[in-house]
Protein backbone atom coordinates (compact mmCIF):
# COMPACT_ATOMS: atom_id res chain seq x y z
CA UNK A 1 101.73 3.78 35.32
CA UNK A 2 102.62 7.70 35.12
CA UNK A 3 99.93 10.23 35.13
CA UNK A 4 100.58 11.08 32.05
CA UNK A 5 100.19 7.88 30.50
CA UNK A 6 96.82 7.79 31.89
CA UNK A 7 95.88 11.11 30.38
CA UNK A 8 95.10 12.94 34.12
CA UNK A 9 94.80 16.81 33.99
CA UNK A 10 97.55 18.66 35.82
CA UNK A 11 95.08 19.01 39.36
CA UNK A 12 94.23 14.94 39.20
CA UNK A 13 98.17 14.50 38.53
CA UNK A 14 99.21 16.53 41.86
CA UNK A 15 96.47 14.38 43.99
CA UNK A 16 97.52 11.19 42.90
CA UNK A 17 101.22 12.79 43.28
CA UNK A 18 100.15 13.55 46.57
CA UNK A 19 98.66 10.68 47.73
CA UNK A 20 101.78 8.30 46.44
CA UNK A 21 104.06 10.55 48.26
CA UNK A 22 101.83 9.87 51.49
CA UNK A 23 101.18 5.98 50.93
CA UNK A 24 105.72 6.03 50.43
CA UNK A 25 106.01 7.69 53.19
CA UNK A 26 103.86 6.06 55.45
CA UNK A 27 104.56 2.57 54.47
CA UNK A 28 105.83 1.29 57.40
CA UNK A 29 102.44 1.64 59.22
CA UNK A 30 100.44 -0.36 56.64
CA UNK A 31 101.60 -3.64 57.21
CA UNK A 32 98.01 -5.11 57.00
CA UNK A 33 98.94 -8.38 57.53
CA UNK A 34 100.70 -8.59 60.63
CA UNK A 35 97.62 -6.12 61.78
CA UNK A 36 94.97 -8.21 60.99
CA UNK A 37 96.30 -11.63 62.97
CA UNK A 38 97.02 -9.00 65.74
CA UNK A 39 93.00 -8.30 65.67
CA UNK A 40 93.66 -4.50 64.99
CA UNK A 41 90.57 -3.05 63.00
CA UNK A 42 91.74 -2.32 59.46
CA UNK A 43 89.75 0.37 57.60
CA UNK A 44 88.00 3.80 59.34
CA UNK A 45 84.66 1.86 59.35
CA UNK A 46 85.05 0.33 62.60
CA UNK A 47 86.17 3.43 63.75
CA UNK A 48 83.68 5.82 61.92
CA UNK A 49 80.37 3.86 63.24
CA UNK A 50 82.11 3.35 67.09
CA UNK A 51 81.87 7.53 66.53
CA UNK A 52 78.98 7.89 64.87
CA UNK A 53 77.19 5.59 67.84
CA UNK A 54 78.82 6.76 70.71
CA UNK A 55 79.21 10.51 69.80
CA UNK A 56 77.12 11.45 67.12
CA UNK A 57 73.79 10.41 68.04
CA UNK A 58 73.86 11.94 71.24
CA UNK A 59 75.36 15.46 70.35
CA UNK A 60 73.00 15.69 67.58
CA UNK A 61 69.74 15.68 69.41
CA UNK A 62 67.55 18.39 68.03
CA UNK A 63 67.77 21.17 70.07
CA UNK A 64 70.81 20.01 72.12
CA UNK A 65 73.50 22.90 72.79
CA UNK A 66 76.32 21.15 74.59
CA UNK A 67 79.58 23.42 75.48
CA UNK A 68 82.62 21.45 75.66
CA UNK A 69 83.23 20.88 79.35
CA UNK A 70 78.71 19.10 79.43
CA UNK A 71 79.60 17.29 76.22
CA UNK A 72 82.86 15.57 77.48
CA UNK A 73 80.81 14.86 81.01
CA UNK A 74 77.85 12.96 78.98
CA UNK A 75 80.30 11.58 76.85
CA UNK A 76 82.34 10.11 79.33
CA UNK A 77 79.34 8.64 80.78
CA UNK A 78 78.27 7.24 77.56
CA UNK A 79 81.10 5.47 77.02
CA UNK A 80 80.74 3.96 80.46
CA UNK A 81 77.17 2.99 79.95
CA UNK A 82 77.73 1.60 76.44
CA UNK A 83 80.90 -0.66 77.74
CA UNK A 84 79.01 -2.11 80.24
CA UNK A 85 81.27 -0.98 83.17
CA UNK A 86 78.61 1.56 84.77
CA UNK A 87 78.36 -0.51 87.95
CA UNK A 88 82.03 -0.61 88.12
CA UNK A 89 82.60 2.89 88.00
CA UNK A 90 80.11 4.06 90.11
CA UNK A 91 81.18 1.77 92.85
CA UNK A 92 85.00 3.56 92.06
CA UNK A 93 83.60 6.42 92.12
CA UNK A 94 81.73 6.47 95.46
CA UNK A 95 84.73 5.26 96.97
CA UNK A 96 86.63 8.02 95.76
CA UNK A 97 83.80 10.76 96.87
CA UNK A 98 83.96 9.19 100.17
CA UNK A 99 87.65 9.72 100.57
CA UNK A 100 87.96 12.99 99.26
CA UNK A 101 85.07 14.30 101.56
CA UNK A 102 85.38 12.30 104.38
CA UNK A 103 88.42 9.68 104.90
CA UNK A 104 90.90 12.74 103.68
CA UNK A 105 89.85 14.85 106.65
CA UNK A 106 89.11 13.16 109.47
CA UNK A 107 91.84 11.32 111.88
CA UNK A 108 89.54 8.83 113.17
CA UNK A 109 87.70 7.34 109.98
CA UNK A 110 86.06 4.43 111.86
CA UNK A 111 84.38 6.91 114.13
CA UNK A 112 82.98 8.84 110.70
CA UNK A 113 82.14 5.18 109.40
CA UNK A 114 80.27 4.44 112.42
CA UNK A 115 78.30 7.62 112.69
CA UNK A 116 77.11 6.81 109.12
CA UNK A 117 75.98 3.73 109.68
């Protein structure tokens, strides 16, 4: 039904212009049905709480200031924690300390290894 057969004012005719132009143009990304027996999330929801959870209710502790290179750190680590990988990644990640301060530099590792041990 036309806009004007559904008695919209000029601004509620060029947003529901606009939005049919967007919804026609993106049509070939809303094919819902394949989607949903793929398992993909439909909707923001999923997307808007996995936000609000992760994101939100940390960075908007009263009296936080976080720049952008703490926020991405605790962040990252949040996600970590929250996916239950932490014990993964810290194992990773001492592995990786330990080869960028020691393994990386020294010819005889076993010899570091042992002195460590």
């Amino acid at each position: 039904m036309s806009a004007a057969k559904r008695n919209l004012s000029d601004k509620q005719s060029r947003q529901a212009e606009t939005c049919a132009n967007y919804l026609t143009k993106n049509q070939e990304y809303m094919n819902y049905k394949t989607y949903l027996q793929l398992g993909y999330p439909i909707g923001t929801g999923v997307i808007e709480g996995a936000c609000r959870y992760l994101v939100k209710d940390r960075m908007d502790i009263t009296g936080a200031r976080w720049g952008l290179e703490g926020a991405e750190a605790i962040l990252k680590l949040r996600s970590i924690s929250k996916s239950n990988d932490f014990e993964d990644y810290w194992s990773f990640h001492l592995k990786q300390e330990f080869a960028r301060n020691y393994a990386s530099k020294y010819q005889d590792i076993d010899q570091v290894c042992s002195a460590l041990s």
